[in-house]
PDB file of N, CA and C in Angstrom:
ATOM      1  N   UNK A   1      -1.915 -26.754 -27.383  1.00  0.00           N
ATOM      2  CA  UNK A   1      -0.741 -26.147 -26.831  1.00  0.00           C
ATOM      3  C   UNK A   1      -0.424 -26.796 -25.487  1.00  0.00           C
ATOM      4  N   UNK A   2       1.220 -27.181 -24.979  1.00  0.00           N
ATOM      5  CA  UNK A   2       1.089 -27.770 -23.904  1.00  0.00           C
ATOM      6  C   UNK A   2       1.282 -26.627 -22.879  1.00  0.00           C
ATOM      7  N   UNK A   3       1.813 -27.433 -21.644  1.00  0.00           N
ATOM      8  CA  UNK A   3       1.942 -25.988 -20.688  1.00  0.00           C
ATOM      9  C   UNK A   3       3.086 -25.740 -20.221  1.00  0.00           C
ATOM     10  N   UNK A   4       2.623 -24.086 -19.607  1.00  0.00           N
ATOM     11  CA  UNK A   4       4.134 -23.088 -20.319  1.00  0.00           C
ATOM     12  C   UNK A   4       5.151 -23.475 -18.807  1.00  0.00           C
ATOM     13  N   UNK A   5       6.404 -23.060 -19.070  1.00  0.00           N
ATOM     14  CA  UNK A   5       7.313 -23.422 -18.233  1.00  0.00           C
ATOM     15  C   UNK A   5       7.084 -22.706 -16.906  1.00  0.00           C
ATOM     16  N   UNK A   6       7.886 -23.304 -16.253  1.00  0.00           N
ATOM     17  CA  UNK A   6       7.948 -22.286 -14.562  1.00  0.00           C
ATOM     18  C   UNK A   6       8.219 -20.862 -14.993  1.00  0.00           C
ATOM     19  N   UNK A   7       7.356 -20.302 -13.977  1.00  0.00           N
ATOM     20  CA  UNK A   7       8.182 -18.764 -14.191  1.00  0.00           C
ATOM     21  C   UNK A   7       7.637 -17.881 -15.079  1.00  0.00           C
ATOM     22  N   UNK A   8       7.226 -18.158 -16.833  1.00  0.00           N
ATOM     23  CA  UNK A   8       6.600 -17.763 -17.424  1.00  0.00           C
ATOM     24  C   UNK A   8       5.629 -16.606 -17.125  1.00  0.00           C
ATOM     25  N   UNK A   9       5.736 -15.416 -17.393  1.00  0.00           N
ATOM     26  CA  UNK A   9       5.142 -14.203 -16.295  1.00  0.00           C
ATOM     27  C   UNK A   9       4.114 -13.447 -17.646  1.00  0.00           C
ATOM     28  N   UNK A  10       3.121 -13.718 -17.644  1.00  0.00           N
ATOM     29  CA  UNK A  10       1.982 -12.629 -18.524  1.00  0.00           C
ATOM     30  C   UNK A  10       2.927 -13.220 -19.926  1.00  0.00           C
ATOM     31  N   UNK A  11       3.554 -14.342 -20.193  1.00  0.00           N
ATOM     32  CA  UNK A  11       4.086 -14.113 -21.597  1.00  0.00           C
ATOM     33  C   UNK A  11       4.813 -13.543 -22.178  1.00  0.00           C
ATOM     34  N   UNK A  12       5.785 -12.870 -21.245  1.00  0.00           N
ATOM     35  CA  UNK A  12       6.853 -12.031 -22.269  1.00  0.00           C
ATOM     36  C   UNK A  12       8.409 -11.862 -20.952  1.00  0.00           C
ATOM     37  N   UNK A  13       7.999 -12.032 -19.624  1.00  0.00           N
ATOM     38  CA  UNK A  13       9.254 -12.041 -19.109  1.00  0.00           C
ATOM     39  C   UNK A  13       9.452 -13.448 -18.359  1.00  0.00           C
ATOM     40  N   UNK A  14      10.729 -13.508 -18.000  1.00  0.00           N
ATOM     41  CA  UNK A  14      10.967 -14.520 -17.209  1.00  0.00           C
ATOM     42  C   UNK A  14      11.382 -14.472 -15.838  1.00  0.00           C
ATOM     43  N   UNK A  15      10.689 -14.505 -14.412  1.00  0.00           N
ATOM     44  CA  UNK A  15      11.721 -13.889 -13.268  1.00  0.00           C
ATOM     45  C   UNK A  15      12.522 -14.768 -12.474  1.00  0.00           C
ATOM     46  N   UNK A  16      13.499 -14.392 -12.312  1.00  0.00           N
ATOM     47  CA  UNK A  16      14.320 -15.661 -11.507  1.00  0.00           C
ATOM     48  C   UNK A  16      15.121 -14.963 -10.251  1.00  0.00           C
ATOM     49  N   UNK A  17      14.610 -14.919  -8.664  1.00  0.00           N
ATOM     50  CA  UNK A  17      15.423 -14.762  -8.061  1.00  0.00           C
ATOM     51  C   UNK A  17      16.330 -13.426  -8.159  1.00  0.00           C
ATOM     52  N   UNK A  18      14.696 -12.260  -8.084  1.00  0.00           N
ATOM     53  CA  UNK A  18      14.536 -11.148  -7.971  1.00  0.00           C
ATOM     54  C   UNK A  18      15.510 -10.505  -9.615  1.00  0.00           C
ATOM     55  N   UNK A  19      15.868 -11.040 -10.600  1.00  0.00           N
ATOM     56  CA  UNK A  19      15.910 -10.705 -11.882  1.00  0.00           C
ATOM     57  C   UNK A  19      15.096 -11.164 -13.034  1.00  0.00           C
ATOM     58  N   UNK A  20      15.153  -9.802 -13.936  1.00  0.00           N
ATOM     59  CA  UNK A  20      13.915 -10.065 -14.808  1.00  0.00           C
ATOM     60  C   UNK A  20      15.009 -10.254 -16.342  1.00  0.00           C
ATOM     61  N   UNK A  21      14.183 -10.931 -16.972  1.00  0.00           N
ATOM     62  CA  UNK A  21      15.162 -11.511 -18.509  1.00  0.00           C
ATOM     63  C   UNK A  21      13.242 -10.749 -19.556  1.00  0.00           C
ATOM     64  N   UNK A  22      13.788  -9.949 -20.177  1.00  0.00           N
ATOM     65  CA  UNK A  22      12.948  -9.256 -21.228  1.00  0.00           C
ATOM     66  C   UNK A  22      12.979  -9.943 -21.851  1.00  0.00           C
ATOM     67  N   UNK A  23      11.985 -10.076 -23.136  1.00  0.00           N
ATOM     68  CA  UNK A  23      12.249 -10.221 -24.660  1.00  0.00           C
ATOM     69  C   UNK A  23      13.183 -10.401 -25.590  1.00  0.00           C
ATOM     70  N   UNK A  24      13.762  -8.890 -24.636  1.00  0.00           N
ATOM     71  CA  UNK A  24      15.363  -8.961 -25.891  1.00  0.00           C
ATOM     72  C   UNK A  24      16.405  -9.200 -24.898  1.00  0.00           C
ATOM     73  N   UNK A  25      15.865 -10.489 -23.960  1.00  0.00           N
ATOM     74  CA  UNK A  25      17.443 -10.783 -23.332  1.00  0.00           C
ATOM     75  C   UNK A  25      17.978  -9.949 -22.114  1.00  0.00           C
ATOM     76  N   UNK A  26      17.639  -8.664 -21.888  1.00  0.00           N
ATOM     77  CA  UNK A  26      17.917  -7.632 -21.041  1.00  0.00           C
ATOM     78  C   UNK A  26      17.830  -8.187 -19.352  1.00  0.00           C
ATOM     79  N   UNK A  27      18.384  -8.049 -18.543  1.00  0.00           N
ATOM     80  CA  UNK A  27      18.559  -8.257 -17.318  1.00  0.00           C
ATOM     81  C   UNK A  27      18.598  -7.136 -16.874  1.00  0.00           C
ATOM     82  N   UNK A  28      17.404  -7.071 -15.967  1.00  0.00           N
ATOM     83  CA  UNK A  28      17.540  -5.987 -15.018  1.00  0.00           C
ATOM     84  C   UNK A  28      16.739  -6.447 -13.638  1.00  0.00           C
ATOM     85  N   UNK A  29      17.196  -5.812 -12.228  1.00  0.00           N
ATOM     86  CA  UNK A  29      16.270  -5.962 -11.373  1.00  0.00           C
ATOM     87  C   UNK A  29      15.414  -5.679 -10.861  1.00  0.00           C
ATOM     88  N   UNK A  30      14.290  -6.043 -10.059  1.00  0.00           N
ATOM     89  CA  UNK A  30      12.714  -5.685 -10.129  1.00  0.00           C
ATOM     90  C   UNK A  30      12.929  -4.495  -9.552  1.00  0.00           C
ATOM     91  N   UNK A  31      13.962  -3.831  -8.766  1.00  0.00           N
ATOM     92  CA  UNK A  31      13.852  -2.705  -8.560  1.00  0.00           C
ATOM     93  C   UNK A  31      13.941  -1.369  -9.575  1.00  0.00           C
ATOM     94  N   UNK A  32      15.194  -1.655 -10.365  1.00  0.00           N
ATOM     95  CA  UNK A  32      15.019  -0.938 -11.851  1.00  0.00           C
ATOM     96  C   UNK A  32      13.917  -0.915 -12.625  1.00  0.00           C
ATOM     97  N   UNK A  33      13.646  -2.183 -12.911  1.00  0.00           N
ATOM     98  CA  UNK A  33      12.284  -2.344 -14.138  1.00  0.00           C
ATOM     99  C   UNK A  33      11.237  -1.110 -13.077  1.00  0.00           C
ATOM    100  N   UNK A  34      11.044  -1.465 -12.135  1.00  0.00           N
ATOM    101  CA  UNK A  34       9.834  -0.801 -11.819  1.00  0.00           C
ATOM    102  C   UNK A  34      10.261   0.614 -11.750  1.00  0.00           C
ATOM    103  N   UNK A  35      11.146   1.291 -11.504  1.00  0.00           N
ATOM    104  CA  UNK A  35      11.452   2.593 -11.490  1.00  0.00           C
ATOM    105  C   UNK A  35      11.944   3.071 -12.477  1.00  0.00           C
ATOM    106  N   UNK A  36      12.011   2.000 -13.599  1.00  0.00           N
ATOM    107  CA  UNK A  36      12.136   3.273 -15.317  1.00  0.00           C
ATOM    108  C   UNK A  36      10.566   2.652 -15.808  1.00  0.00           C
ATOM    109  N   UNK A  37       9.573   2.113 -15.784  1.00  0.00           N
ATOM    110  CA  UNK A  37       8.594   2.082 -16.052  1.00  0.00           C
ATOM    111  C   UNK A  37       7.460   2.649 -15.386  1.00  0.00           C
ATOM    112  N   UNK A  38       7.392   2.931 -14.463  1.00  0.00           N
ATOM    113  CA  UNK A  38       6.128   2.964 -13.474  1.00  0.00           C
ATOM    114  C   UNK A  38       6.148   4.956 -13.714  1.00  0.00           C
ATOM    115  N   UNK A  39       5.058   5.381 -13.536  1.00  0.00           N
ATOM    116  CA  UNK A  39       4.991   6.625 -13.581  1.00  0.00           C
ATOM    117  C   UNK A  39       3.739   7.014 -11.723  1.00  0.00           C
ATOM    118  N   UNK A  40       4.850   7.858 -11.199  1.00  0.00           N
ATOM    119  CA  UNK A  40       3.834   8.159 -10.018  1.00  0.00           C
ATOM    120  C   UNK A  40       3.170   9.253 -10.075  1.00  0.00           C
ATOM    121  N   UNK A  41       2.210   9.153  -9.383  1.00  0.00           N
ATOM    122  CA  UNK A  41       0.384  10.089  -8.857  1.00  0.00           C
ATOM    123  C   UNK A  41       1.128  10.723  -7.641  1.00  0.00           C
ATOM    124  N   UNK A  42       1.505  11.970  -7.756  1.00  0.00           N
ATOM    125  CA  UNK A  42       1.791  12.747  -6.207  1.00  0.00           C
ATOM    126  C   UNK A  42       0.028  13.152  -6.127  1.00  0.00           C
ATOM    127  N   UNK A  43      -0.448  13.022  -4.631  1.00  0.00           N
ATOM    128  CA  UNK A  43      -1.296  13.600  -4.273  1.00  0.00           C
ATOM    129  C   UNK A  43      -0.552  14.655  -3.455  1.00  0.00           C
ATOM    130  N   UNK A  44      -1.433  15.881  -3.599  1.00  0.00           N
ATOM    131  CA  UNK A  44      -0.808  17.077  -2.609  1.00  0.00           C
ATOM    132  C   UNK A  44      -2.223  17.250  -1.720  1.00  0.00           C
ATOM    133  N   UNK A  45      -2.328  17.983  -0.535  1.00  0.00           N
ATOM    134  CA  UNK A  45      -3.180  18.437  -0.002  1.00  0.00           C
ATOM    135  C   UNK A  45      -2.576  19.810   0.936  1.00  0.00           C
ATOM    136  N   UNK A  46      -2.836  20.956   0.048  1.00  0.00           N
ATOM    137  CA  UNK A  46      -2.249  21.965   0.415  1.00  0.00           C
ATOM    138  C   UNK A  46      -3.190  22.714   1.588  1.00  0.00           C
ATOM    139  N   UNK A  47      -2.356  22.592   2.188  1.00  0.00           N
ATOM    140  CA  UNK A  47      -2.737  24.104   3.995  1.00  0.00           C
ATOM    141  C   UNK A  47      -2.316  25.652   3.496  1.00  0.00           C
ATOM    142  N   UNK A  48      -2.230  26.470   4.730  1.00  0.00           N
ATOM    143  CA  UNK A  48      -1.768  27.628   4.587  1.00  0.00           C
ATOM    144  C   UNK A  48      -0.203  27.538   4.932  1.00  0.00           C
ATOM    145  N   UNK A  49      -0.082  26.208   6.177  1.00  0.00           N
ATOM    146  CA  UNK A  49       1.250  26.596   6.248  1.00  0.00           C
ATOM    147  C   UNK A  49       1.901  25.103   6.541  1.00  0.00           C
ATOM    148  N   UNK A  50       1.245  23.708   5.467  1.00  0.00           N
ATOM    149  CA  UNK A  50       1.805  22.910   5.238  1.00  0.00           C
ATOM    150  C   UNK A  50       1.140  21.754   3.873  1.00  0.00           C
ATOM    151  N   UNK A  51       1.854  21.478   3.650  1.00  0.00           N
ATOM    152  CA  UNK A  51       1.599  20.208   2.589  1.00  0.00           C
ATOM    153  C   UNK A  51       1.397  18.702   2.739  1.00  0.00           C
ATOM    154  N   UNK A  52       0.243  18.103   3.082  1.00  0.00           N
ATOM    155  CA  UNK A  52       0.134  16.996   2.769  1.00  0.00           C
ATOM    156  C   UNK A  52       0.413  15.933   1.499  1.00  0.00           C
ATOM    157  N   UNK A  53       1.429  15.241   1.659  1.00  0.00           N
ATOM    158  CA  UNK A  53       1.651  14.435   0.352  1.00  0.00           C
ATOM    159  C   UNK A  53       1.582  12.646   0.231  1.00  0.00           C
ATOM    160  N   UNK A  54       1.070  12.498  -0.545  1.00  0.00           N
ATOM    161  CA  UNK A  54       1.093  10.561  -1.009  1.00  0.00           C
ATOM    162  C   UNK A  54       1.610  10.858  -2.393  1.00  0.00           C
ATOM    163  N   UNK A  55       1.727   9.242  -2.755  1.00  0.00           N
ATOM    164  CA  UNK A  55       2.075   8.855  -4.290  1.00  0.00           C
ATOM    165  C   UNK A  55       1.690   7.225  -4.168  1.00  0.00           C
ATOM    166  N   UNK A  56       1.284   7.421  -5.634  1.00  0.00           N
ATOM    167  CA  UNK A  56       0.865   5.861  -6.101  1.00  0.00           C
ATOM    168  C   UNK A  56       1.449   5.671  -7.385  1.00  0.00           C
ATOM    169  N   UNK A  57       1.870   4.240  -7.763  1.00  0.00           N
ATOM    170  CA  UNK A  57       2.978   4.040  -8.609  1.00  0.00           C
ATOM    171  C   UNK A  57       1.429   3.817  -9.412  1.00  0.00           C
ATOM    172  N   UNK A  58       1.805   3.974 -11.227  1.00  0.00           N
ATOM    173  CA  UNK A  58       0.834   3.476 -12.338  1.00  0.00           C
ATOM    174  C   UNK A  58       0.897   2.148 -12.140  1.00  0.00           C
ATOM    175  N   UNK A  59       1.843   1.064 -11.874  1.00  0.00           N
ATOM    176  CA  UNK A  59       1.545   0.140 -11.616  1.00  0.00           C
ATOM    177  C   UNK A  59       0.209  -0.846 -10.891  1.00  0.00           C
ATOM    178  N   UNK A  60      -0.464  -1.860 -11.600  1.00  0.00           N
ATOM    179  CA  UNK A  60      -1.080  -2.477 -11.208  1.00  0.00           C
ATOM    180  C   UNK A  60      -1.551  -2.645  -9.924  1.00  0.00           C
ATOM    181  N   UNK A  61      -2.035  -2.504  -9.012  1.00  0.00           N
ATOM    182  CA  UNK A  61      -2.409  -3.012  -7.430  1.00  0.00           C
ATOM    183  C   UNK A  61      -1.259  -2.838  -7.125  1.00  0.00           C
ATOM    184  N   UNK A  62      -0.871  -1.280  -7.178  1.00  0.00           N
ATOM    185  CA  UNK A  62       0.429  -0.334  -6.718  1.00  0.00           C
ATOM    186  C   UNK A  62      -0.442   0.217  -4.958  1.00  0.00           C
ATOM    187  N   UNK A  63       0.162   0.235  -4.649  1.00  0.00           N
ATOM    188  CA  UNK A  63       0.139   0.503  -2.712  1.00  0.00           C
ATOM    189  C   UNK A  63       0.466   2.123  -2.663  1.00  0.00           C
ATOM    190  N   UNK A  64      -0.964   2.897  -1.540  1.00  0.00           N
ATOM    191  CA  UNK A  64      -0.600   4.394  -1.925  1.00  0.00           C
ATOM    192  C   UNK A  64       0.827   4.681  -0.860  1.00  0.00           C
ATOM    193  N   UNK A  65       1.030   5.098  -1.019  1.00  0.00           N
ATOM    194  CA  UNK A  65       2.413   5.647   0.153  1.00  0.00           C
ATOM    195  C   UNK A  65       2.382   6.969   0.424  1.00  0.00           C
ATOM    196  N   UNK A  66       1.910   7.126   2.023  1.00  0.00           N
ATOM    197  CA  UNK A  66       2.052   8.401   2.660  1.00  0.00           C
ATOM    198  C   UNK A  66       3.152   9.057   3.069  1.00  0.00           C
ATOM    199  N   UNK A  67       3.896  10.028   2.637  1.00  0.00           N
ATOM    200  CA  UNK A  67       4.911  10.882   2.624  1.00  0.00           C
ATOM    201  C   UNK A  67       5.041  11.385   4.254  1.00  0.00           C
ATOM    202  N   UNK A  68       3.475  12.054   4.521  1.00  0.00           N
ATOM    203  CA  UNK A  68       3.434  12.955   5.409  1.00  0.00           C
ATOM    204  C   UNK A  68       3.030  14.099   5.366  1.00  0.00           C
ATOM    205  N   UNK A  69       3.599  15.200   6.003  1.00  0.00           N
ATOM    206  CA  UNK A  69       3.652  16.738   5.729  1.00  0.00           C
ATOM    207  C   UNK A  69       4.997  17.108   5.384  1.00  0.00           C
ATOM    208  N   UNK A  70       5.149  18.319   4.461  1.00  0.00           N
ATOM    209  CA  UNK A  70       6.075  19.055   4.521  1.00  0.00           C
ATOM    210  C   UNK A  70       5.706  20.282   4.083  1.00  0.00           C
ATOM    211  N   UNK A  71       6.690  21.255   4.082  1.00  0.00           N
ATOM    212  CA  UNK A  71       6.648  22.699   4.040  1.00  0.00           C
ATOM    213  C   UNK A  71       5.686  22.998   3.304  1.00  0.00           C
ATOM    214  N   UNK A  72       5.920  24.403   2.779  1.00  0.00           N
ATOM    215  CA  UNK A  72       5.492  25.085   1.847  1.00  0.00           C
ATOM    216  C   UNK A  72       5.854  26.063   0.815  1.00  0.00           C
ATOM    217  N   UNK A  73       7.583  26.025   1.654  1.00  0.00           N
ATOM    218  CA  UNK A  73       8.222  26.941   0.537  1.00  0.00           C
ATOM    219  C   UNK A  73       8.579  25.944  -0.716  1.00  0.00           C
ATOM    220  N   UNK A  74       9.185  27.205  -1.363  1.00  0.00           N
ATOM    221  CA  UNK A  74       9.885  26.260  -3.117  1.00  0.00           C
ATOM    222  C   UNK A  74      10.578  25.339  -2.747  1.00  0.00           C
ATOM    223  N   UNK A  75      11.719  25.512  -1.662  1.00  0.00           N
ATOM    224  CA  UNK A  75      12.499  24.537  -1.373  1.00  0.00           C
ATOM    225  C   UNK A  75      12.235  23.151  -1.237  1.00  0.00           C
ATOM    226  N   UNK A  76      10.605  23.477  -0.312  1.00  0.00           N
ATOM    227  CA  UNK A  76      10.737  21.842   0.571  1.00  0.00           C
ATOM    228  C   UNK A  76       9.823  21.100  -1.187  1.00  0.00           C
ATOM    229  N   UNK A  77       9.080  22.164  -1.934  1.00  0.00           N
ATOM    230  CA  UNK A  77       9.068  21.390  -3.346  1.00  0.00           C
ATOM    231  C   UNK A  77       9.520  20.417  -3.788  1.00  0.00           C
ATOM    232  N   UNK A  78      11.151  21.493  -4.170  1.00  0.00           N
ATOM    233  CA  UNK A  78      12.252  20.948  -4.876  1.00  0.00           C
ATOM    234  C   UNK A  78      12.715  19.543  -3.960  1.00  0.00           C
ATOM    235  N   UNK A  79      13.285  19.700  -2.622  1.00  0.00           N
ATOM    236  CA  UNK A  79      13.299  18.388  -2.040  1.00  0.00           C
ATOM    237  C   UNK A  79      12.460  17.472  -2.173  1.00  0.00           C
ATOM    238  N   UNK A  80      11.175  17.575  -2.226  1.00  0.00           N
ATOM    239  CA  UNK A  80      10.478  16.785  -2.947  1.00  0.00           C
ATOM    240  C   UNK A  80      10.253  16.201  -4.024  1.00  0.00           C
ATOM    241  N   UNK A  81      10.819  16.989  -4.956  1.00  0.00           N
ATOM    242  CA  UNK A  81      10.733  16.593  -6.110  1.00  0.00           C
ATOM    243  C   UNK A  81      11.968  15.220  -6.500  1.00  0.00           C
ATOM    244  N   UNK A  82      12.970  15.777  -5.704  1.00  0.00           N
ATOM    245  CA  UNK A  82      14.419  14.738  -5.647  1.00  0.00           C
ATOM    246  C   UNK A  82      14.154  13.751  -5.248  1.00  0.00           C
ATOM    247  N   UNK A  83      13.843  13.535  -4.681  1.00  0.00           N
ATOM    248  CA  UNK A  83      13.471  12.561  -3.566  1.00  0.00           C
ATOM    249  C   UNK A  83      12.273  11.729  -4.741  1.00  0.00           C
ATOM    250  N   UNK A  84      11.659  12.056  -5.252  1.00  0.00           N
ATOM    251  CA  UNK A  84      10.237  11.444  -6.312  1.00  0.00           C
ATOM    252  C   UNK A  84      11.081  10.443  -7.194  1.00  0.00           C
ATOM    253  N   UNK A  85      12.459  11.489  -8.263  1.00  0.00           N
ATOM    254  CA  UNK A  85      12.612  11.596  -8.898  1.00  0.00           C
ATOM    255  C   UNK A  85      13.505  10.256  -9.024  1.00  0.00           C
ATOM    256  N   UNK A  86      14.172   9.754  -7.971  1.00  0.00           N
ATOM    257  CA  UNK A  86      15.000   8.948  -7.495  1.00  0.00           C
ATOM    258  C   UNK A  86      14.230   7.307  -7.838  1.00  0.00           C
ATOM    259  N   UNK A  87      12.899   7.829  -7.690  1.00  0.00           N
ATOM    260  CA  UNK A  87      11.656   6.643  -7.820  1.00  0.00           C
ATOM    261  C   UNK A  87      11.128   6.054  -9.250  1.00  0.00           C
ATOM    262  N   UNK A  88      11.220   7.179 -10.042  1.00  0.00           N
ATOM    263  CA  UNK A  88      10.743   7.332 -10.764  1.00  0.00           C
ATOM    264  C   UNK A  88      10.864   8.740 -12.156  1.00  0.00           C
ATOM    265  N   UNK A  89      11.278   8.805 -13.192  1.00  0.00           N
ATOM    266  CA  UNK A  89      11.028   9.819 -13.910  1.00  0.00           C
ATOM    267  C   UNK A  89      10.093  10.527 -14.374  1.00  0.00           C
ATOM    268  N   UNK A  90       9.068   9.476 -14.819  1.00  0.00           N
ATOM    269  CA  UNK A  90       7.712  10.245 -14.769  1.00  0.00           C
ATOM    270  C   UNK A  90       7.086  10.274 -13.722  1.00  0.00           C
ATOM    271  N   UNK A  91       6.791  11.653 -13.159  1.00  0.00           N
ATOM    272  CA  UNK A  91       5.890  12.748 -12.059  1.00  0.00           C
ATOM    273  C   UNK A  91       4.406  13.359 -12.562  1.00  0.00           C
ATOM    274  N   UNK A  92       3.502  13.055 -12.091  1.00  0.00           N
ATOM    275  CA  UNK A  92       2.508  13.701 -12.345  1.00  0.00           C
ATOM    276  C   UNK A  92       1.793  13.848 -10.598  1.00  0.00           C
ATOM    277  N   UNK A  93       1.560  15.497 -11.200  1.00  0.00           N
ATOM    278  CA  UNK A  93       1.178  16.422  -9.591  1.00  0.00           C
ATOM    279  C   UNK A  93      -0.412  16.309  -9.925  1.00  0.00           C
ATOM    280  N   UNK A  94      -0.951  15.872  -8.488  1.00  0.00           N
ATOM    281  CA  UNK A  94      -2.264  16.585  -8.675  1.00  0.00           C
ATOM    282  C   UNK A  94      -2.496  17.207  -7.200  1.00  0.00           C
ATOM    283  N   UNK A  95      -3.180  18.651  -7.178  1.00  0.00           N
ATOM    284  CA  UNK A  95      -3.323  18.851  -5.598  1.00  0.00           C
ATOM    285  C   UNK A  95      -4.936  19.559  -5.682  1.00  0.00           C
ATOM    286  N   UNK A  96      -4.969  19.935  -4.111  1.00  0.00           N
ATOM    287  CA  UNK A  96      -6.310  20.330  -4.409  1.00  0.00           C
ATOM    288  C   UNK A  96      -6.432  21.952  -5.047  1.00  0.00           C
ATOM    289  N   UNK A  97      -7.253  22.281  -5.761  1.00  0.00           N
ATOM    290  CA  UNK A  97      -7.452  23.392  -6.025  1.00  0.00           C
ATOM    291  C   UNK A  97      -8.076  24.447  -4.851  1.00  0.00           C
ATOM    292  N   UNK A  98      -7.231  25.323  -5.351  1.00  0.00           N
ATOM    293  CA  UNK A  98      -7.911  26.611  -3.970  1.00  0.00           C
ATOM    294  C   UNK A  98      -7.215  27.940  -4.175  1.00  0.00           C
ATOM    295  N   UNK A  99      -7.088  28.653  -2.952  1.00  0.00           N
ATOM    296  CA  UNK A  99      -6.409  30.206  -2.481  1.00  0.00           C
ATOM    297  C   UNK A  99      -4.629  29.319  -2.198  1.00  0.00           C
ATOM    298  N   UNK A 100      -4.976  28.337  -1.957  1.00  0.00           N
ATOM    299  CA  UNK A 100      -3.478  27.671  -1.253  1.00  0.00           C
ATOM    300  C   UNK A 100      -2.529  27.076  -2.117  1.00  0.00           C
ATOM    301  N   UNK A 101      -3.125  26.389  -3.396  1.00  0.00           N
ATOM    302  CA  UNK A 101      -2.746  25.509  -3.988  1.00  0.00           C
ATOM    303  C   UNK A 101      -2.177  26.191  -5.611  1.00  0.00           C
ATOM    304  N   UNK A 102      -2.960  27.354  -5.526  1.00  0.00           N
ATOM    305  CA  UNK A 102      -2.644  28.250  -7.178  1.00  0.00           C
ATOM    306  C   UNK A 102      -1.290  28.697  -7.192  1.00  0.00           C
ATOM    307  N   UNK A 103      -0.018  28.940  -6.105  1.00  0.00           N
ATOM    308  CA  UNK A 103       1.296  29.049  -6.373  1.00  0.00           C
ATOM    309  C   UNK A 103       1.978  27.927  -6.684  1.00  0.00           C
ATOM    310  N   UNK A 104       1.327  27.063  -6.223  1.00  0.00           N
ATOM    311  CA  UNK A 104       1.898  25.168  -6.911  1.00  0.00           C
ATOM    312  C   UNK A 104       1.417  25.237  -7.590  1.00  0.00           C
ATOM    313  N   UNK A 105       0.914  25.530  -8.249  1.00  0.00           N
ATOM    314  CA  UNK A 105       0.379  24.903  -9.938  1.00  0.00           C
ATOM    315  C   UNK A 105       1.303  25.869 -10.685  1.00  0.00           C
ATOM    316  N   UNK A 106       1.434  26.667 -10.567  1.00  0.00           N
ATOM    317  CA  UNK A 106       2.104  27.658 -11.381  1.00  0.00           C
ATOM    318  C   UNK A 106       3.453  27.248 -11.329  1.00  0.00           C
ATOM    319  N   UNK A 107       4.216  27.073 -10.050  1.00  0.00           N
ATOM    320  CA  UNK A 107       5.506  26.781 -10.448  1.00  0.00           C
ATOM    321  C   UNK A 107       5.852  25.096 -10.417  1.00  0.00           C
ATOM    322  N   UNK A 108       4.793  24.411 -10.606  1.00  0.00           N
ATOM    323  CA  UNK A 108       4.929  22.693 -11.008  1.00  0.00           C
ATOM    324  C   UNK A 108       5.322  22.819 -12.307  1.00  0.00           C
ATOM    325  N   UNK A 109       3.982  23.727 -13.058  1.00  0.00           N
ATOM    326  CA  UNK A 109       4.153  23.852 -14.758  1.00  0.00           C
ATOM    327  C   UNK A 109       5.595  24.321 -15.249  1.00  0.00           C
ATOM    328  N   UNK A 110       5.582  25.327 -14.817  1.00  0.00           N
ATOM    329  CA  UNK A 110       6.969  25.982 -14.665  1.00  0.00           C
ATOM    330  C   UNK A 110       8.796  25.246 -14.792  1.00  0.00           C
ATOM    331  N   UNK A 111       8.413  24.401 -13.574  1.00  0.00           N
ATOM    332  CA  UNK A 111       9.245  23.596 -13.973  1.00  0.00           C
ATOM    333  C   UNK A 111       9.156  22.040 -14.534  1.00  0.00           C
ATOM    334  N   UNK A 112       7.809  21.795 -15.506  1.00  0.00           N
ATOM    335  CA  UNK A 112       7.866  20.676 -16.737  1.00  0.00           C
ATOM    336  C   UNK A 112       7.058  20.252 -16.536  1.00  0.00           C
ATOM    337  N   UNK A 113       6.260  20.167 -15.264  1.00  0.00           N
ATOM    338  CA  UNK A 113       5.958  18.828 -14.882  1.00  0.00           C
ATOM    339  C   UNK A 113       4.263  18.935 -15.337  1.00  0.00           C
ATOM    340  N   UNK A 114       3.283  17.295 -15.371  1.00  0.00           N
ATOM    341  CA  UNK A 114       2.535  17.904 -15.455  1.00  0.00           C
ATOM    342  C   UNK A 114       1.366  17.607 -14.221  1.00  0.00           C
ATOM    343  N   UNK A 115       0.622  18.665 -13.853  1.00  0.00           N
ATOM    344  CA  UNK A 115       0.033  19.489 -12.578  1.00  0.00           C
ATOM    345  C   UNK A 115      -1.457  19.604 -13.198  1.00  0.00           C
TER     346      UNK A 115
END
């Protein structure tokens, strides 16, 4: 076999100047591809009266990304959740278990996700 052309990526895409050419021809950019494929890891680290959060993309030698703190009501959740969702469609919650963390689990499930 001789050798494969420039660019040639794992065998199945081609990238050129931040666009990707699929299999079947499809053009999309590395920012799309990675945000309808990649599924993120929310870490939570729940307080009494705040939330520690990261996320790591499923992607390969994906980089964790620290959020910060935020609330604790449903709201600052839901803002959270928008804000994820924008990244990515598939969400998966994990937080720590405790006295703090058992009203997030209940309303993660609640609304689909899985926790």
């Amino acid at each position: 076999m001789g050798r494969l052309p420039p660019g040639l990526y794992r065998g199945f895409a081609y990238r050129n100047q931040n666009r990707i050419l699929s299999p079947t021809g499809m053009h999309q950019t590395r920012r799309a591809a990675m945000s309808q494929s990649s599924t993120l890891y929310i870490g939570m680290d729940v307080h009494k009266e705040s939330i520690a959060v990261a996320y790591v993309a499923q992607t390969h030698g994906a980089e964790v990304v620290s959020l910060g703190t935020i609330g604790t009501r449903q709201g600052d959740i839901d803002k959270l959740i928008r804000q994820l969702r924008s990244k990515s469609k598939q969400l998966v919650f994990v937080y720590e278990a405790g006295p703090c963390g058992s009203w997030l689990y209940r309303y993660l499930m609640k609304q689909g996700y899985v926790c």
